[in-house]
C-alpha atoms as a PDB file:
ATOM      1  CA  UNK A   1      13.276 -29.254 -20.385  1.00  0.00           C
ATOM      2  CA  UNK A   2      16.908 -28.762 -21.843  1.00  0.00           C
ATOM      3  CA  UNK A   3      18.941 -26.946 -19.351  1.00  0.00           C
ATOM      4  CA  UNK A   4      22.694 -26.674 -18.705  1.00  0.00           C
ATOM      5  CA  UNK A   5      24.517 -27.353 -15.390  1.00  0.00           C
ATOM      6  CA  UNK A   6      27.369 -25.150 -13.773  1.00  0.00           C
ATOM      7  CA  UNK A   7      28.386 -26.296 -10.362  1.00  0.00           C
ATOM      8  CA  UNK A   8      30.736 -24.075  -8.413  1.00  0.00           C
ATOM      9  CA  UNK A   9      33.691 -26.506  -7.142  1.00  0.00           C
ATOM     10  CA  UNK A  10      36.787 -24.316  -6.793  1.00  0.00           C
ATOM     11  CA  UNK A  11      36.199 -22.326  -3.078  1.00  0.00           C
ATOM     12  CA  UNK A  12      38.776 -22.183  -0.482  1.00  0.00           C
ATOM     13  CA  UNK A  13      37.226 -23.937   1.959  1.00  0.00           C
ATOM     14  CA  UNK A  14      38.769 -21.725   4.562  1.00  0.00           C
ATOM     15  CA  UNK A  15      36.116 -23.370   7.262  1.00  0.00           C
ATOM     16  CA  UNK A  16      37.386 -26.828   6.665  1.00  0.00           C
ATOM     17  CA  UNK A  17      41.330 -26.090   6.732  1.00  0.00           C
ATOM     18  CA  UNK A  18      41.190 -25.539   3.089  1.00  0.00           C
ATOM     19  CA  UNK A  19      40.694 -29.000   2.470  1.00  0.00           C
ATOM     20  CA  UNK A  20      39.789 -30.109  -1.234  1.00  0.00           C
ATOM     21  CA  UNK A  21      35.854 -30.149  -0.027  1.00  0.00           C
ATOM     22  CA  UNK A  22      34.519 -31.043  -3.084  1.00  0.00           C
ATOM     23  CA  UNK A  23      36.845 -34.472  -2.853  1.00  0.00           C
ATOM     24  CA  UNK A  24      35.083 -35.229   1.003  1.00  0.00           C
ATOM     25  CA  UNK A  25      32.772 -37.990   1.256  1.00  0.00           C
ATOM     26  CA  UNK A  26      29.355 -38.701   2.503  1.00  0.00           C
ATOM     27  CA  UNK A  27      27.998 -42.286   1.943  1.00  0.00           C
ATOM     28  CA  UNK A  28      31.732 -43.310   0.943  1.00  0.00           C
ATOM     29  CA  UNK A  29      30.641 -40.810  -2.280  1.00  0.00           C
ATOM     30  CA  UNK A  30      32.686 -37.766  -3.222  1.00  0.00           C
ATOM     31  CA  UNK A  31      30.160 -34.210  -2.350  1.00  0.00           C
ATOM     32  CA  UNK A  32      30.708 -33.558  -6.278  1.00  0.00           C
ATOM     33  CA  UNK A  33      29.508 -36.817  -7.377  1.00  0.00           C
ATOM     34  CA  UNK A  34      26.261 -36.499  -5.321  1.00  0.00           C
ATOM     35  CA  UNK A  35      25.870 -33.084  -6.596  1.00  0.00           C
ATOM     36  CA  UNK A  36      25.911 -34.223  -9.938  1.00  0.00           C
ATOM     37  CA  UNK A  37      23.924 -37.205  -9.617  1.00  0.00           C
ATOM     38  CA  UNK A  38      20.843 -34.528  -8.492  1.00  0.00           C
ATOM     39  CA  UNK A  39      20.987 -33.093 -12.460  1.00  0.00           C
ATOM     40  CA  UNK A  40      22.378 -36.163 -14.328  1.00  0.00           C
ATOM     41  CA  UNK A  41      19.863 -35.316 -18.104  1.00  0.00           C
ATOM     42  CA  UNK A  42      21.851 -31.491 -18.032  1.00  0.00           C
ATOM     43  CA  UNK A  43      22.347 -31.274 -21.658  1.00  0.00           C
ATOM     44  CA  UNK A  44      26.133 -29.568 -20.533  1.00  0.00           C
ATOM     45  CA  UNK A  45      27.360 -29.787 -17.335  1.00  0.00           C
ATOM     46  CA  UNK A  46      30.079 -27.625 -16.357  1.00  0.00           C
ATOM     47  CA  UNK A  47      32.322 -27.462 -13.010  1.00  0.00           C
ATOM     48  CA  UNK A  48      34.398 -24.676 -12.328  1.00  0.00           C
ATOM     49  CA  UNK A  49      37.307 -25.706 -10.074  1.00  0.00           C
ATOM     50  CA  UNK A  50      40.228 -27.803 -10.286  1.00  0.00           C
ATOM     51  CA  UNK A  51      40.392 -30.954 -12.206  1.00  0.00           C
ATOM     52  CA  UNK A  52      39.247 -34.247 -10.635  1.00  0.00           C
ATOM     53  CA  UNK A  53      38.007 -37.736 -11.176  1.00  0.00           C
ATOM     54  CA  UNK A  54      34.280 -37.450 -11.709  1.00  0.00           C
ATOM     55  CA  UNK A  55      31.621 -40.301 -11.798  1.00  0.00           C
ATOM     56  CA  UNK A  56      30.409 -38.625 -15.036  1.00  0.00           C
ATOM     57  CA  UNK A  57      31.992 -36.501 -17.481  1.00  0.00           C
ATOM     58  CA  UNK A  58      31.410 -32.936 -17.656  1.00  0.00           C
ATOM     59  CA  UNK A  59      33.200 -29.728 -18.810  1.00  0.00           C
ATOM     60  CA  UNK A  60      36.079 -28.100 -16.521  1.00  0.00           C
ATOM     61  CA  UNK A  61      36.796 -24.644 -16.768  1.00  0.00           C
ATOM     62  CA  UNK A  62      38.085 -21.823 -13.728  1.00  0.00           C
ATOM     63  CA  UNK A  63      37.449 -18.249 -13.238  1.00  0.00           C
ATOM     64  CA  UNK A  64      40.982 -16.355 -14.006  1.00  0.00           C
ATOM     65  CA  UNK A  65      42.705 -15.659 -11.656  1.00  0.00           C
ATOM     66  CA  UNK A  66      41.286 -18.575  -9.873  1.00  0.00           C
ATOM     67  CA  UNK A  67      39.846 -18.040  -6.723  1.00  0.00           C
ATOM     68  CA  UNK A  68      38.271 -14.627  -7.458  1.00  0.00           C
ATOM     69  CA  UNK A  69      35.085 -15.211  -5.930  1.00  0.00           C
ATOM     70  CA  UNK A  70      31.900 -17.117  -7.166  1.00  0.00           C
ATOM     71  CA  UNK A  71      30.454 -14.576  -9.368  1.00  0.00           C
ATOM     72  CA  UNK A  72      33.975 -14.904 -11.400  1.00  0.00           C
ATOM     73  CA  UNK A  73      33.328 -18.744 -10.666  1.00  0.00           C
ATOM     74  CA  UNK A  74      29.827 -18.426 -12.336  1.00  0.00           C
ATOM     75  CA  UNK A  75      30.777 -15.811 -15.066  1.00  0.00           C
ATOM     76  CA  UNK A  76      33.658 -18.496 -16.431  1.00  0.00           C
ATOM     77  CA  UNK A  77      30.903 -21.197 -16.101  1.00  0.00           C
ATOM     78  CA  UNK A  78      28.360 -19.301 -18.017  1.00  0.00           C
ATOM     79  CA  UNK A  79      30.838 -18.818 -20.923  1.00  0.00           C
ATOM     80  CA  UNK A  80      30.661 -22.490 -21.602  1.00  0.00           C
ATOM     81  CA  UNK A  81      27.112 -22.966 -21.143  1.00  0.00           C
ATOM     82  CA  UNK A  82      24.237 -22.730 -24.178  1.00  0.00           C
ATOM     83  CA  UNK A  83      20.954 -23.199 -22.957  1.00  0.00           C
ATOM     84  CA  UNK A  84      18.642 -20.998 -22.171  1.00  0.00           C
ATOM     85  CA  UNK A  85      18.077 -22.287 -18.920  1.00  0.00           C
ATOM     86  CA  UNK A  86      21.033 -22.700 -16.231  1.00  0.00           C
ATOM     87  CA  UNK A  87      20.827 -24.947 -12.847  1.00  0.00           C
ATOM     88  CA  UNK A  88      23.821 -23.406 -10.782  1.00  0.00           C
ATOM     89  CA  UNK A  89      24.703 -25.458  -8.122  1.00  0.00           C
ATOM     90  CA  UNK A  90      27.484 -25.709  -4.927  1.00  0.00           C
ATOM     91  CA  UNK A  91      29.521 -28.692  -4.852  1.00  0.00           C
ATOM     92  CA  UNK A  92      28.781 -29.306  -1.323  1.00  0.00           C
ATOM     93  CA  UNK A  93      25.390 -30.381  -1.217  1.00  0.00           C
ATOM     94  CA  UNK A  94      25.088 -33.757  -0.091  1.00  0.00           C
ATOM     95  CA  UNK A  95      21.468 -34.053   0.108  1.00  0.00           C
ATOM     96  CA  UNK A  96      20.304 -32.683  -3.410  1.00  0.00           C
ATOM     97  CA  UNK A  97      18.329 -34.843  -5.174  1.00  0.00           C
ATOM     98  CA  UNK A  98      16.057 -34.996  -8.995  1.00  0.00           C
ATOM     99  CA  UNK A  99      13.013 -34.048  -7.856  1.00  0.00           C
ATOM    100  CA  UNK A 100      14.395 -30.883  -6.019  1.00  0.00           C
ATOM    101  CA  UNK A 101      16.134 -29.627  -9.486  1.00  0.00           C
ATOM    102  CA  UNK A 102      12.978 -30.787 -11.642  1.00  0.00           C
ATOM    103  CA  UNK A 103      11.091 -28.562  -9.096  1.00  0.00           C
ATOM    104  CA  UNK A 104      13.677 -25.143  -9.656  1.00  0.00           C
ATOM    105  CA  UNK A 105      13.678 -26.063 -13.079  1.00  0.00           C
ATOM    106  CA  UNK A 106       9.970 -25.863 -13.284  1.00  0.00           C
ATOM    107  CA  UNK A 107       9.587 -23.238 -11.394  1.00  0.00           C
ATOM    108  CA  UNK A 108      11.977 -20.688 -13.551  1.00  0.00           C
ATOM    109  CA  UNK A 109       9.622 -18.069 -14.223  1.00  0.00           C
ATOM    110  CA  UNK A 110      10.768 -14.329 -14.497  1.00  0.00           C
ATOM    111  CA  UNK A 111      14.977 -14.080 -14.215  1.00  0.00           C
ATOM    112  CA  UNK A 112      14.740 -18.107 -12.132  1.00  0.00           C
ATOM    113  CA  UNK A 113      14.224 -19.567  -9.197  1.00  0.00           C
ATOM    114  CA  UNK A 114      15.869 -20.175  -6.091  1.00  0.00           C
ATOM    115  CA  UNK A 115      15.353 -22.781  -3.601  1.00  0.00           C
ATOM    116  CA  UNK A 116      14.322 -21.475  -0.560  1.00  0.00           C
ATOM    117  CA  UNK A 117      16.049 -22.905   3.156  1.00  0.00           C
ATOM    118  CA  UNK A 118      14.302 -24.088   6.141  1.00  0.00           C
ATOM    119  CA  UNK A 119      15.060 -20.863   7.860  1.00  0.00           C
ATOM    120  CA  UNK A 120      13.473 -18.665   5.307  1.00  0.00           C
ATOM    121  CA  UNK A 121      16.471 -17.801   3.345  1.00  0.00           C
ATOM    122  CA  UNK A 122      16.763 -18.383  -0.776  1.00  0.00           C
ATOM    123  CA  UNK A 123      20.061 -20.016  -1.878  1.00  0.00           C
ATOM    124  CA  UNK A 124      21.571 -18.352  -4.922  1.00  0.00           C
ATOM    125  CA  UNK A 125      23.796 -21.485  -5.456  1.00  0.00           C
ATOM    126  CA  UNK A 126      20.589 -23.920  -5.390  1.00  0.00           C
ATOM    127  CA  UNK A 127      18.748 -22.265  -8.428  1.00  0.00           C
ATOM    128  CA  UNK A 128      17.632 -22.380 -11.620  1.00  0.00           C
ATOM    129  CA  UNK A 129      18.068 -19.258 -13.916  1.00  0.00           C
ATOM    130  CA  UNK A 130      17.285 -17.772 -17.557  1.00  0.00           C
ATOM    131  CA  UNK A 131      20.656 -17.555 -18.997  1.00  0.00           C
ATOM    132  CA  UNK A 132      19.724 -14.154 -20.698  1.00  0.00           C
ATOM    133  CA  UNK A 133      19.479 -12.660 -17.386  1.00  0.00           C
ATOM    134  CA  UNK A 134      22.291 -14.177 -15.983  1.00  0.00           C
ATOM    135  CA  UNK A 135      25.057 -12.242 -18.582  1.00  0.00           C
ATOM    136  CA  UNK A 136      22.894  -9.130 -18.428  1.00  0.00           C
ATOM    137  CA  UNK A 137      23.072  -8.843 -14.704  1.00  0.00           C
ATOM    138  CA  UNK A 138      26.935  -9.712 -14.871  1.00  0.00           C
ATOM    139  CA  UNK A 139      27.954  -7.428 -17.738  1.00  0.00           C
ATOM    140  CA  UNK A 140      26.455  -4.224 -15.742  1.00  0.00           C
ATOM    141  CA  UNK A 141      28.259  -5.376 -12.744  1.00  0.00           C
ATOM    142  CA  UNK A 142      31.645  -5.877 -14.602  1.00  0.00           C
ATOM    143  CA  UNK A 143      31.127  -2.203 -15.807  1.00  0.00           C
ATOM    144  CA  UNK A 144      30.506  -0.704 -12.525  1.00  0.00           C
ATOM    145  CA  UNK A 145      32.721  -2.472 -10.772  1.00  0.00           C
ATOM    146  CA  UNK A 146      35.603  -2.798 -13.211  1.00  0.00           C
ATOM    147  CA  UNK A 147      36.132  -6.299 -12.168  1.00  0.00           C
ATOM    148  CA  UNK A 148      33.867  -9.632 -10.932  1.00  0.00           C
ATOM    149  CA  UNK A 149      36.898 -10.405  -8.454  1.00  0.00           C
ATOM    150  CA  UNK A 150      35.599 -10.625  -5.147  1.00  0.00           C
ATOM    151  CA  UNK A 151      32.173  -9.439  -5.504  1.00  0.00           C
ATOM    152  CA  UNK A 152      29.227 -11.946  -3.956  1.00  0.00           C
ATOM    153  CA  UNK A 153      26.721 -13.266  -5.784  1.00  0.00           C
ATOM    154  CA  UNK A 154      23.707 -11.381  -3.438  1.00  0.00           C
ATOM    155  CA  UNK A 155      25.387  -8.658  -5.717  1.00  0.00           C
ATOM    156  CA  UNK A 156      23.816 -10.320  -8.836  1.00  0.00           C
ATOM    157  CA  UNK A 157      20.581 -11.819  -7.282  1.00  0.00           C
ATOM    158  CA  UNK A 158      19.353  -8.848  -5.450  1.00  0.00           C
ATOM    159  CA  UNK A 159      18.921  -7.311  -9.308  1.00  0.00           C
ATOM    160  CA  UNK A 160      17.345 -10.702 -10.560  1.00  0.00           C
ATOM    161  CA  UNK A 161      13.126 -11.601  -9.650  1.00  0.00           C
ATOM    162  CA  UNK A 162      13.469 -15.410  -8.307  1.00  0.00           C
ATOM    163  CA  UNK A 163      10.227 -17.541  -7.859  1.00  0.00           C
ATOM    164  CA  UNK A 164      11.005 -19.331  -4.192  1.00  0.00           C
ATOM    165  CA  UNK A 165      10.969 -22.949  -4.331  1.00  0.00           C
ATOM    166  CA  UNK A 166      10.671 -24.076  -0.531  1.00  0.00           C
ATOM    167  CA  UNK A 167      11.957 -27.052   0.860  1.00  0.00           C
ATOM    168  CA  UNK A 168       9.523 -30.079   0.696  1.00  0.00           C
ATOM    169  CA  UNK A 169       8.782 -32.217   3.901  1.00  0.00           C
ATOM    170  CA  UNK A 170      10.334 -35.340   1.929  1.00  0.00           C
ATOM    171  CA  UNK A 171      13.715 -33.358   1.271  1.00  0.00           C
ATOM    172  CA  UNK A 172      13.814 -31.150   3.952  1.00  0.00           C
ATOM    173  CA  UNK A 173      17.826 -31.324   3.659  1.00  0.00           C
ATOM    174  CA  UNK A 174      18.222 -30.568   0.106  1.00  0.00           C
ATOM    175  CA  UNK A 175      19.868 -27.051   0.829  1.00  0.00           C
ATOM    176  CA  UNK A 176      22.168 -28.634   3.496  1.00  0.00           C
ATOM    177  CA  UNK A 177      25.552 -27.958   2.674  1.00  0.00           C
ATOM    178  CA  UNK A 178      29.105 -28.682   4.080  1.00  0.00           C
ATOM    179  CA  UNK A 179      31.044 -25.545   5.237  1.00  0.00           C
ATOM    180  CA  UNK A 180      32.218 -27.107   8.436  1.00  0.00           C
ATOM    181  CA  UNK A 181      33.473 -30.328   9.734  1.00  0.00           C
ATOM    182  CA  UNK A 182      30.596 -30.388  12.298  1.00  0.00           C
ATOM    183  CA  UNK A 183      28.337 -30.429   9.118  1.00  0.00           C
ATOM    184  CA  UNK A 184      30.223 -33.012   7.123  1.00  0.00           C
ATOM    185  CA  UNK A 185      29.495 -35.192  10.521  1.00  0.00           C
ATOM    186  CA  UNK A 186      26.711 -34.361  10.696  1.00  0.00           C
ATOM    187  CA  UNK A 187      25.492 -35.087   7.132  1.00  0.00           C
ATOM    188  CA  UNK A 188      27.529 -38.776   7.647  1.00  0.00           C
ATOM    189  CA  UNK A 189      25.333 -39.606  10.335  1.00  0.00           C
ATOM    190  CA  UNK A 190      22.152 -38.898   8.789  1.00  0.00           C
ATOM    191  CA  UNK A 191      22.517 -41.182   6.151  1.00  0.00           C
ATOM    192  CA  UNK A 192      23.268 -43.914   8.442  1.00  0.00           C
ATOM    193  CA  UNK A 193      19.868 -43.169   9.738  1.00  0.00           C
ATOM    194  CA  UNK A 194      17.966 -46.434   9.695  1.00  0.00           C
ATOM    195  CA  UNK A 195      15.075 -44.885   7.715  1.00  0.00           C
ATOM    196  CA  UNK A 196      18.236 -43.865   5.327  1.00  0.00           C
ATOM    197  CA  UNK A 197      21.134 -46.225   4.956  1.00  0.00           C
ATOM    198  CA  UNK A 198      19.300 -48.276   2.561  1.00  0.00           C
ATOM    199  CA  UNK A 199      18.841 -46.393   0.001  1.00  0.00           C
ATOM    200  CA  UNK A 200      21.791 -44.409   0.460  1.00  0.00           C
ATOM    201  CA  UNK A 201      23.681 -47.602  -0.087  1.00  0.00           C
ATOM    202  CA  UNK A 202      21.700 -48.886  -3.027  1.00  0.00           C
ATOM    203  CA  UNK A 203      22.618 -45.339  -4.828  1.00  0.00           C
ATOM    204  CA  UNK A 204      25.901 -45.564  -3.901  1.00  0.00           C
ATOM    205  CA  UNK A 205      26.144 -49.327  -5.449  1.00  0.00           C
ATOM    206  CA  UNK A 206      24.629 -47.892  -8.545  1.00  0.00           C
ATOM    207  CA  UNK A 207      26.989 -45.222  -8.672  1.00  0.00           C
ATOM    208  CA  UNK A 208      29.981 -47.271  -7.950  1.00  0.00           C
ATOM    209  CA  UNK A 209      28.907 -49.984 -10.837  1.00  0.00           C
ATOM    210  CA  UNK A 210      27.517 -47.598 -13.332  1.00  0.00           C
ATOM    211  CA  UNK A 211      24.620 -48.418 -13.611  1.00  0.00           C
ATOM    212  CA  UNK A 212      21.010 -46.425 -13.493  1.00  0.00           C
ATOM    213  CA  UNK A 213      17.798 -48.487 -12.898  1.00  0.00           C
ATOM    214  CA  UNK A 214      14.732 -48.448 -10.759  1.00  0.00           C
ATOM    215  CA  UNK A 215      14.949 -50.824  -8.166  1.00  0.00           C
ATOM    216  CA  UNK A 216      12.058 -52.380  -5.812  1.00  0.00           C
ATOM    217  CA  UNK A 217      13.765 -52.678  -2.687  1.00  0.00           C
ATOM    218  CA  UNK A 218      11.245 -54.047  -0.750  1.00  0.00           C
ATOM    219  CA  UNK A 219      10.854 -56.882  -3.470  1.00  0.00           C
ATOM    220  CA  UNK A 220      14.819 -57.884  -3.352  1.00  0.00           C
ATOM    221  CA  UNK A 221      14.095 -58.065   0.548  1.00  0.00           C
ATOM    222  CA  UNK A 222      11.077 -60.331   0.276  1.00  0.00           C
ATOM    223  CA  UNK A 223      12.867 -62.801  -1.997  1.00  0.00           C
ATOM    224  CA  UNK A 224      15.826 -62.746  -0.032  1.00  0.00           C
ATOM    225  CA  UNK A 225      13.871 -63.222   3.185  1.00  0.00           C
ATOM    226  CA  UNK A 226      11.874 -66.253   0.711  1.00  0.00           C
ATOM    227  CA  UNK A 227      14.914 -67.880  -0.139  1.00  0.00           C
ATOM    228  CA  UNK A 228      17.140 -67.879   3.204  1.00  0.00           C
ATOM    229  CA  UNK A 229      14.230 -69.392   5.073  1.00  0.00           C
ATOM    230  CA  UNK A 230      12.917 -71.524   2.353  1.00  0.00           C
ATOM    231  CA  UNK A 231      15.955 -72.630   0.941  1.00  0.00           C
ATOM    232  CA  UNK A 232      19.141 -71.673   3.297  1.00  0.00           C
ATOM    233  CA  UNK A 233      20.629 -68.384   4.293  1.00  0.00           C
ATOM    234  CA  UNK A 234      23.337 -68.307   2.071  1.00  0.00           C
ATOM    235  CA  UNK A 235      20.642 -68.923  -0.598  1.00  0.00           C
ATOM    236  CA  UNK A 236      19.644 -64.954  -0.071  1.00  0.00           C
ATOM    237  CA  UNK A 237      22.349 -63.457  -1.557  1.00  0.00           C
ATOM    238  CA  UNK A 238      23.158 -66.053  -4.405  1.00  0.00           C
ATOM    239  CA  UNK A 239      19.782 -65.770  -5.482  1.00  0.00           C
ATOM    240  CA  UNK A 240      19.635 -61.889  -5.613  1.00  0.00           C
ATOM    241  CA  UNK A 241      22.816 -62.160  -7.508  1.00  0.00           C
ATOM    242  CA  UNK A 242      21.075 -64.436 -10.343  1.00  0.00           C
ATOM    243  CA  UNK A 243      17.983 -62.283 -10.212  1.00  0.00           C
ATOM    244  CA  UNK A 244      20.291 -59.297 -11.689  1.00  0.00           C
ATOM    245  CA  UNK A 245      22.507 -61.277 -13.869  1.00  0.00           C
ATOM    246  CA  UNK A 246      18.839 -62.428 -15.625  1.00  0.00           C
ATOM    247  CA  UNK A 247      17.214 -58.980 -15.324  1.00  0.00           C
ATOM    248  CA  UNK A 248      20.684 -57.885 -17.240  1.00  0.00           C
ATOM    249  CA  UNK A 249      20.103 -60.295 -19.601  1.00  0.00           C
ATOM    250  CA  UNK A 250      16.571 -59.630 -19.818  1.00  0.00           C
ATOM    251  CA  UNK A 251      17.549 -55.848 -20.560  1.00  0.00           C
ATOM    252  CA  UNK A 252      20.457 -55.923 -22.785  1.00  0.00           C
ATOM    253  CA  UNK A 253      17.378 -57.978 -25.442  1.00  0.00           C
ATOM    254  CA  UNK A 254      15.297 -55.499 -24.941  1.00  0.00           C
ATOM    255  CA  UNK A 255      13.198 -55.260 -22.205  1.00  0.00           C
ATOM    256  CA  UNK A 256      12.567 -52.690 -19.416  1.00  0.00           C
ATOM    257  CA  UNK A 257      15.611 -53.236 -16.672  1.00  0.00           C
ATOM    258  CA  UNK A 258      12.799 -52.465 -13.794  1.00  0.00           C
ATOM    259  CA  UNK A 259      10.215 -54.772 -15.143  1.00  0.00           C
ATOM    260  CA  UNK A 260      12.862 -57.385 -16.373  1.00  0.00           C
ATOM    261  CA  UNK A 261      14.359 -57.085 -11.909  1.00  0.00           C
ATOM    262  CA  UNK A 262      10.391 -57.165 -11.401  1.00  0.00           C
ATOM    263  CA  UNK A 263       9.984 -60.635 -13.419  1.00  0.00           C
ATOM    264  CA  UNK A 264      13.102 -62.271 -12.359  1.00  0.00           C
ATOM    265  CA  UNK A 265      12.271 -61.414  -8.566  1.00  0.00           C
ATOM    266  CA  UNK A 266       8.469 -62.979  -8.731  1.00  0.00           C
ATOM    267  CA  UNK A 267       9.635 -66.167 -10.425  1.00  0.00           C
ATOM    268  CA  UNK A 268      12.996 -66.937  -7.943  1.00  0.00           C
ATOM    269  CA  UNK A 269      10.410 -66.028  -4.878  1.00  0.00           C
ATOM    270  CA  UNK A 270       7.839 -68.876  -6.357  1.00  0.00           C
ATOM    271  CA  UNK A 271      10.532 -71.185  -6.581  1.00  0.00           C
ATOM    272  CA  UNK A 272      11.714 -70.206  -2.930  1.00  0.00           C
ATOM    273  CA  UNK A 273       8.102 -71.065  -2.222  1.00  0.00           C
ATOM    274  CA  UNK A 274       7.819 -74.135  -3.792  1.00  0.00           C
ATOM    275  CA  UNK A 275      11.027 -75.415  -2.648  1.00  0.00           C
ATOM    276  CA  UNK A 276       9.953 -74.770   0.596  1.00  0.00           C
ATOM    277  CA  UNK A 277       6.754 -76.800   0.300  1.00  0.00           C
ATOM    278  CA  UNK A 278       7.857 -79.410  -0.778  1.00  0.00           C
ATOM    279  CA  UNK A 279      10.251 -79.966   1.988  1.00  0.00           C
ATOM    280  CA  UNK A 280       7.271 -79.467   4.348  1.00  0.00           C
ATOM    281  CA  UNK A 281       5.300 -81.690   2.557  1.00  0.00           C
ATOM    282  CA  UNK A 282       8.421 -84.240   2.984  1.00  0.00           C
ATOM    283  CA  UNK A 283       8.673 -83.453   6.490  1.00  0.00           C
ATOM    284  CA  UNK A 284       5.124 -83.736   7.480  1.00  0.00           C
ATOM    285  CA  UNK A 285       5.574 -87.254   5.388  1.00  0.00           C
ATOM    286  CA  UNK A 286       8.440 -88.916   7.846  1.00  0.00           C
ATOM    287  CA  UNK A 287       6.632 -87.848  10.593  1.00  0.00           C
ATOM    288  CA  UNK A 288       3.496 -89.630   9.466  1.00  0.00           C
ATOM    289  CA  UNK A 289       5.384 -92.732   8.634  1.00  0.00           C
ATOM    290  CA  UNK A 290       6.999 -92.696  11.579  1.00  0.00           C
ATOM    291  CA  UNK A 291       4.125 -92.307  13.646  1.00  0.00           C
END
């Protein structure tokens, strides 16, 4: 489905001091780069706010006179957008992920669809809408109003039919967002969760490196379990480490990068095996000659 991105990055943050929220992280990963990991095939992606280091590239662009409000915000992002369909996101959403947007993105019958919060409410910044509708709504507003500056964007939705998208039970936080320090400790502790910190860190690894690719994390930890008690402990990580550099190898000829971790994984954890039974079988051997 081809779909552009805006993400709204340029508030005041008048909650948090007026820090640069978009810059705070969760998971040691800026709230902007986990936004835009959540919509990472947008065909454009566009933030609207101040210039920064991103972990992608996307299009900058502000409202003028900056800080007039986020339907200015989204009416300077929609001027650089194409496609027919537009994901508009906050920049403070640390728990956004794919299968949320696919499911807004799906769901964009009528003028969109919003995603809907645990409390009942829809979030206008967590949506997917038809462009079309989008610059009609905001071109009758700028002519009743005279201007976009300061007006909220319940001024633009409450005109616009949005299919709900609730909240599933396996991202119940995706509409979570930061407005408060309480909340940005808040979302900092969940990830450390141990039912969490896992695969938050494995993202954030792939993030940090560049890199994109399916990983079987319960594999890795089987071999690495194989090899430290088969082998030695120190084994676990060295042999993790040659699993990837063969996987990469494996990929960059051709090959699926999950199925090539896959294949590298089974044949260092029969090794691990073997090793290990043969210094049984060497074991068992001394004791019989010794008996």
């Amino acid at each position: 489905m081809t779909y552009d991105a805006i993400v709204l990055a340029g508030g005041g943050a008048r909650r948090l001091g007026g820090v640069d929220k978009p810059a705070l992280s969760v998971g040691a990963r800026a709230l902007l780069d986990r936004v835009l990991d959540a919509c990472p095939d947008a065909r454009t992606t566009v933030v609207v706010g101040d210039r920064r280091p991103t972990a992608r590239p996307v299009r900058w662009t502000r409202e003028t006179p900056p800080g007039g409000g986020p339907l200015a915000a989204l009416d300077a992002g929609l001027h650089e957008t194409t496609a027919p369909l537009v994901l508009v996101l906050s920049a403070d959403l640390p728990f956004l992920d794919r299968p949320t947007v696919r499911a807004l993105l799906d769901a964009a019958d009528g003028d969109g669809a919003a995603l809907r919060d645990p409390d009942g409410r829809d979030q206008p910044l967590v949506a997917a809408y038809r462009a079309e509708a989008l610059r009609r709504e905001i071109a009758l507003l700028a002519t009743e109003h005279g201007s976009l500056r300061g007006l909220p964007l319940r001024a633009l939705t409450a005109e616009l039919e949005l299919t709900p998208v609730s909240v599933t039970e396996r991202a119940p936080l995706a509409s979570f967002d930061c407005d408060t320090w309480e909340d940005l400790a808040a979302a900092r502790a969940r990830i450390r969760e141990h039912g969490n910190v896992l695969d938050e860190w494995m993202t954030a690894v792939k993030n940090e490196l560049g890199i994109d690719v399916a990983v079987d994390t319960k594999t890795l930890l089987d071999l690495a379990r194989d090899a430290a008690h088969g082998v030695a402990r120190p084994a676990a990580p060295l042999t993790t480490f040659l699993v990837g550099y063969a996987a990469a190898q494996a990929a960059a000829s051709g090959a699926d990068p999950a199925q090539a971790v896959a294949e590298a994984s089974r044949k260092a954890a029969d090794l691990a095996l073997r090793w290990a039974a043969e210094a049984e079988a060497d074991a068992d051997a001394q004791e019989g000659g010794s008996g």
